[in-house]
PDB file of N, CA and C in Angstrom:
ATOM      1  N   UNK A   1     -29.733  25.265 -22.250  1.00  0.00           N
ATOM      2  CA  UNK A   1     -28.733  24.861 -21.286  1.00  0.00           C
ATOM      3  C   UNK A   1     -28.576  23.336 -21.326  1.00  0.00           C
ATOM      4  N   UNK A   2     -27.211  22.725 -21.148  1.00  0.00           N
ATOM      5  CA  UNK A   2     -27.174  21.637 -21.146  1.00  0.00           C
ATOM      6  C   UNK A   2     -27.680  20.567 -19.481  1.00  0.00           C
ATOM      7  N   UNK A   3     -28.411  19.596 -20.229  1.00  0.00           N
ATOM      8  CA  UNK A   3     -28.925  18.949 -18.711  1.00  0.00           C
ATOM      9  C   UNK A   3     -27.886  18.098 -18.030  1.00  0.00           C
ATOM     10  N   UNK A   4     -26.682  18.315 -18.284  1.00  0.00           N
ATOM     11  CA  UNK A   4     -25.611  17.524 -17.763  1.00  0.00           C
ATOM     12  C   UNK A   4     -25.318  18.428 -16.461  1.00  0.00           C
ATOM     13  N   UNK A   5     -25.370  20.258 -16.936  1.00  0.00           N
ATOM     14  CA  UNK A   5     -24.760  20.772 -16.270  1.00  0.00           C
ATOM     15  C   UNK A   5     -25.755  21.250 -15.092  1.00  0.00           C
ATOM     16  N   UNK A   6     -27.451  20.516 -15.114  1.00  0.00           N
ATOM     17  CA  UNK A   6     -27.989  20.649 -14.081  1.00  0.00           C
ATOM     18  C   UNK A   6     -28.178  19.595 -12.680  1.00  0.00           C
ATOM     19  N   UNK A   7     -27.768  18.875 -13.541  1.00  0.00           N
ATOM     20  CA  UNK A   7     -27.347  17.163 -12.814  1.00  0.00           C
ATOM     21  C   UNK A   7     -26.099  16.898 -12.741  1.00  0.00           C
ATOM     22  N   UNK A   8     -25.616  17.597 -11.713  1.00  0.00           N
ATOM     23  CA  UNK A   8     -23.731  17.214 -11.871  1.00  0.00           C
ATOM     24  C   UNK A   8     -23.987  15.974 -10.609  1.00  0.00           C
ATOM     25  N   UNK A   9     -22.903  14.839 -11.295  1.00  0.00           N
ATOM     26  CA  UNK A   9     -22.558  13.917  -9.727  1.00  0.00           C
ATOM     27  C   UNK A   9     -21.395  14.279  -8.502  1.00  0.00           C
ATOM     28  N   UNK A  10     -21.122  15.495  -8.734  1.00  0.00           N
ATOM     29  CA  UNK A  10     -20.294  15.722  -7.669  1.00  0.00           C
ATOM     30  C   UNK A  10     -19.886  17.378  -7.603  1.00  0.00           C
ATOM     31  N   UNK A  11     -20.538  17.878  -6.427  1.00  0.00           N
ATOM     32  CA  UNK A  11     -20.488  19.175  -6.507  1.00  0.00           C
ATOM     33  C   UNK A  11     -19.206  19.904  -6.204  1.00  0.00           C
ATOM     34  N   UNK A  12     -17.756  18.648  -5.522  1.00  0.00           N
ATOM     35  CA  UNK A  12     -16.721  19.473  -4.664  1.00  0.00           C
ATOM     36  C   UNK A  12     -16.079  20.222  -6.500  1.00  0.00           C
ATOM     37  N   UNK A  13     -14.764  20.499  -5.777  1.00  0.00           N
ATOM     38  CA  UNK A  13     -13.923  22.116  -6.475  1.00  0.00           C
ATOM     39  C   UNK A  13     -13.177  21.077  -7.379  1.00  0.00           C
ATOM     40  N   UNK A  14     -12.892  20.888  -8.639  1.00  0.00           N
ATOM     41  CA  UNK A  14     -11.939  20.235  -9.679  1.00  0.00           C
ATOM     42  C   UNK A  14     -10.660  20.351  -8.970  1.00  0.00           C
ATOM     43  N   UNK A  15     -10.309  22.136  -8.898  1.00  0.00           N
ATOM     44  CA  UNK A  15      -8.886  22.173  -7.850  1.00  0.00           C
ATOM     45  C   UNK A  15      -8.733  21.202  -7.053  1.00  0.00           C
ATOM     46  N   UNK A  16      -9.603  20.809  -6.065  1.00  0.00           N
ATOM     47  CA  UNK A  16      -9.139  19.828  -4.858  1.00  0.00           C
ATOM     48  C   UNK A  16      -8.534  18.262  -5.693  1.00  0.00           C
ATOM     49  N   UNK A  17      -9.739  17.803  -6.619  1.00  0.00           N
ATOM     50  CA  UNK A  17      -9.209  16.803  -7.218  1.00  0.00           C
ATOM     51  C   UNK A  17      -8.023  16.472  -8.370  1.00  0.00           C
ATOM     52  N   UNK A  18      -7.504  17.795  -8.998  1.00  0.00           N
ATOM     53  CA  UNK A  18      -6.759  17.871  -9.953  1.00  0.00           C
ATOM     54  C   UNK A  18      -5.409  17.654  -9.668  1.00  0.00           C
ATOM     55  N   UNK A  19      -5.188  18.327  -8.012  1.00  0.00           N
ATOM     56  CA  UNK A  19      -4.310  18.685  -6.410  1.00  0.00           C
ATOM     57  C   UNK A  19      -4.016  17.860  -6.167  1.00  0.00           C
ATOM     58  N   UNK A  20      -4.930  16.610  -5.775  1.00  0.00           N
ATOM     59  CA  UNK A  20      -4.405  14.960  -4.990  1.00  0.00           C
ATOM     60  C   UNK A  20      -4.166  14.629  -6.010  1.00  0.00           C
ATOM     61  N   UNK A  21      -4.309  14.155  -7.376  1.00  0.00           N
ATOM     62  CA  UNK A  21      -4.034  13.329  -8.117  1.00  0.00           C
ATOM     63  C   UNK A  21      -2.430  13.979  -8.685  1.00  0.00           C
ATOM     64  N   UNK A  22      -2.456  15.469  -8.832  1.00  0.00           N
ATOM     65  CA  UNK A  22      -1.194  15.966  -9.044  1.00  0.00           C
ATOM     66  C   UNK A  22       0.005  15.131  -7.487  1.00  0.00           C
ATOM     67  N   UNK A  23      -0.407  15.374  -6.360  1.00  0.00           N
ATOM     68  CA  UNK A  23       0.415  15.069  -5.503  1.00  0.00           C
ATOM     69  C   UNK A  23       0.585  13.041  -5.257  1.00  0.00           C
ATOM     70  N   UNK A  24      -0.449  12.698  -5.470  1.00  0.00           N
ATOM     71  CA  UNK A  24      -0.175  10.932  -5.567  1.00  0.00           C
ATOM     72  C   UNK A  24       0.628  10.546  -6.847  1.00  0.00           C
ATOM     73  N   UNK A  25       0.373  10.985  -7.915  1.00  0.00           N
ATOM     74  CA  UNK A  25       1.364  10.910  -8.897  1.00  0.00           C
ATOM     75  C   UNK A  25       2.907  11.230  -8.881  1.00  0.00           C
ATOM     76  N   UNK A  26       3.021  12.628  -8.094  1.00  0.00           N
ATOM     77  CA  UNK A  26       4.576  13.136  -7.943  1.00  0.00           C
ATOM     78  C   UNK A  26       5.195  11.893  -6.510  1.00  0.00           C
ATOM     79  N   UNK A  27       4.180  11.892  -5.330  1.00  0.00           N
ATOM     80  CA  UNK A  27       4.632  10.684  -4.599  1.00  0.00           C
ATOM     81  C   UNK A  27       4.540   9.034  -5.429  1.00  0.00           C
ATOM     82  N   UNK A  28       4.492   8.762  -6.199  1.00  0.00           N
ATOM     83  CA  UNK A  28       4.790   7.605  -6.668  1.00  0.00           C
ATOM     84  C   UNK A  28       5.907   7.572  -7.643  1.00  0.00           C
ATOM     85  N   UNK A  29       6.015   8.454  -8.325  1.00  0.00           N
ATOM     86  CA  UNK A  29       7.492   8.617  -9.188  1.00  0.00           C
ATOM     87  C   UNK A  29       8.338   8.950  -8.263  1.00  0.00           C
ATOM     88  N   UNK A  30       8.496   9.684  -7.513  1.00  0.00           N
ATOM     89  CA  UNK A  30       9.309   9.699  -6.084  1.00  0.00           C
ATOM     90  C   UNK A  30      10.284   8.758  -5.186  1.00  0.00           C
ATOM     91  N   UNK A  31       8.771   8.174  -4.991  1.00  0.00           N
ATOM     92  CA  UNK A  31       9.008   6.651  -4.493  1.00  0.00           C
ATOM     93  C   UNK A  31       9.657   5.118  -5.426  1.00  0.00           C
ATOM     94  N   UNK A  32       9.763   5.552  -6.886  1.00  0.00           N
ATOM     95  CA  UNK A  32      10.509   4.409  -8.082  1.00  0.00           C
ATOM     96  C   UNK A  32      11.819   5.497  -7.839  1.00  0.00           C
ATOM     97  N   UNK A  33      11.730   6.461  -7.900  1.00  0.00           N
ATOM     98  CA  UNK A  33      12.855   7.577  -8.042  1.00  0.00           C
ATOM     99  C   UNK A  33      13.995   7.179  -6.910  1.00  0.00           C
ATOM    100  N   UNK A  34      13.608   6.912  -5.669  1.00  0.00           N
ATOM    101  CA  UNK A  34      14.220   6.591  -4.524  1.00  0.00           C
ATOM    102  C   UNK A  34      14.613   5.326  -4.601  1.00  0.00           C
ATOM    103  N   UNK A  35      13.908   4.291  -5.297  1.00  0.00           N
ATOM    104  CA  UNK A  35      14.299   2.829  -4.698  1.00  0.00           C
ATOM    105  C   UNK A  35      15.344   2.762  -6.072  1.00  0.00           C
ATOM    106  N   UNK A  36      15.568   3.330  -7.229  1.00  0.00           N
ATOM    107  CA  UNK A  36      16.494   3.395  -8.312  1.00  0.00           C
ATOM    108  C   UNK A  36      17.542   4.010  -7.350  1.00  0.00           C
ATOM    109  N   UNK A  37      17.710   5.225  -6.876  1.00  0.00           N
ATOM    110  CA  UNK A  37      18.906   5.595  -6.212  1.00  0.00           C
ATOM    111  C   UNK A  37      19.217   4.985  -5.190  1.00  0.00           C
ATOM    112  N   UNK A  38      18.438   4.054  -4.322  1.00  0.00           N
ATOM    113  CA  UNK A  38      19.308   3.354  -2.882  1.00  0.00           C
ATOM    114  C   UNK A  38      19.579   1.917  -4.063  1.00  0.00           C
ATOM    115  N   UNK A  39      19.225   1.615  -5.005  1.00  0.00           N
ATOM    116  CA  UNK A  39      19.963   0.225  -5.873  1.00  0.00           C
ATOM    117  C   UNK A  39      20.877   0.416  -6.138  1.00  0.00           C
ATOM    118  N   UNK A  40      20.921   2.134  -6.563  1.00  0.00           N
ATOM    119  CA  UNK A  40      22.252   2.107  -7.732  1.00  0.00           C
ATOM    120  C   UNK A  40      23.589   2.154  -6.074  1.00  0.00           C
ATOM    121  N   UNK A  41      22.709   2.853  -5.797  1.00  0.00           N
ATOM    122  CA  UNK A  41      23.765   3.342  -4.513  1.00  0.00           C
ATOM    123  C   UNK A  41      24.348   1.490  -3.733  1.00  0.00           C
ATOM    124  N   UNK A  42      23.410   0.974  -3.418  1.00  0.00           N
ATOM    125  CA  UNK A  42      23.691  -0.198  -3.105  1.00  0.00           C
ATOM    126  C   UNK A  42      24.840  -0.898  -4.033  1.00  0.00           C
ATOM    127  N   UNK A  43      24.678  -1.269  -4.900  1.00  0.00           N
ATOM    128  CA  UNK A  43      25.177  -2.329  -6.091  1.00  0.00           C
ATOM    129  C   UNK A  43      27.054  -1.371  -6.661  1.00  0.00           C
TER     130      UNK A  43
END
């Protein structure tokens, strides 16, 4: 057995972390996504 997989540094669920980083990513392209459409819309 590998001794990595008896010494893990973090026991929570990958899902939870795979989840926020999926959702902070879609809110930050979002947020360039929005300030491109109130420019174009502006100008």
């Amino acid at each position: 057995m590998n001794h990595f997989e008896k010494d893990v540094q973090s026991k929570r669920n990958d899902l939870i972390d795979s989840g926020m980083g999926f959702v902070v990513s879609f809110g930050f392209f979002t947020v360039i996504f929005a300030i491109g459409v109130i420019l174009k819309a502006i100008a």
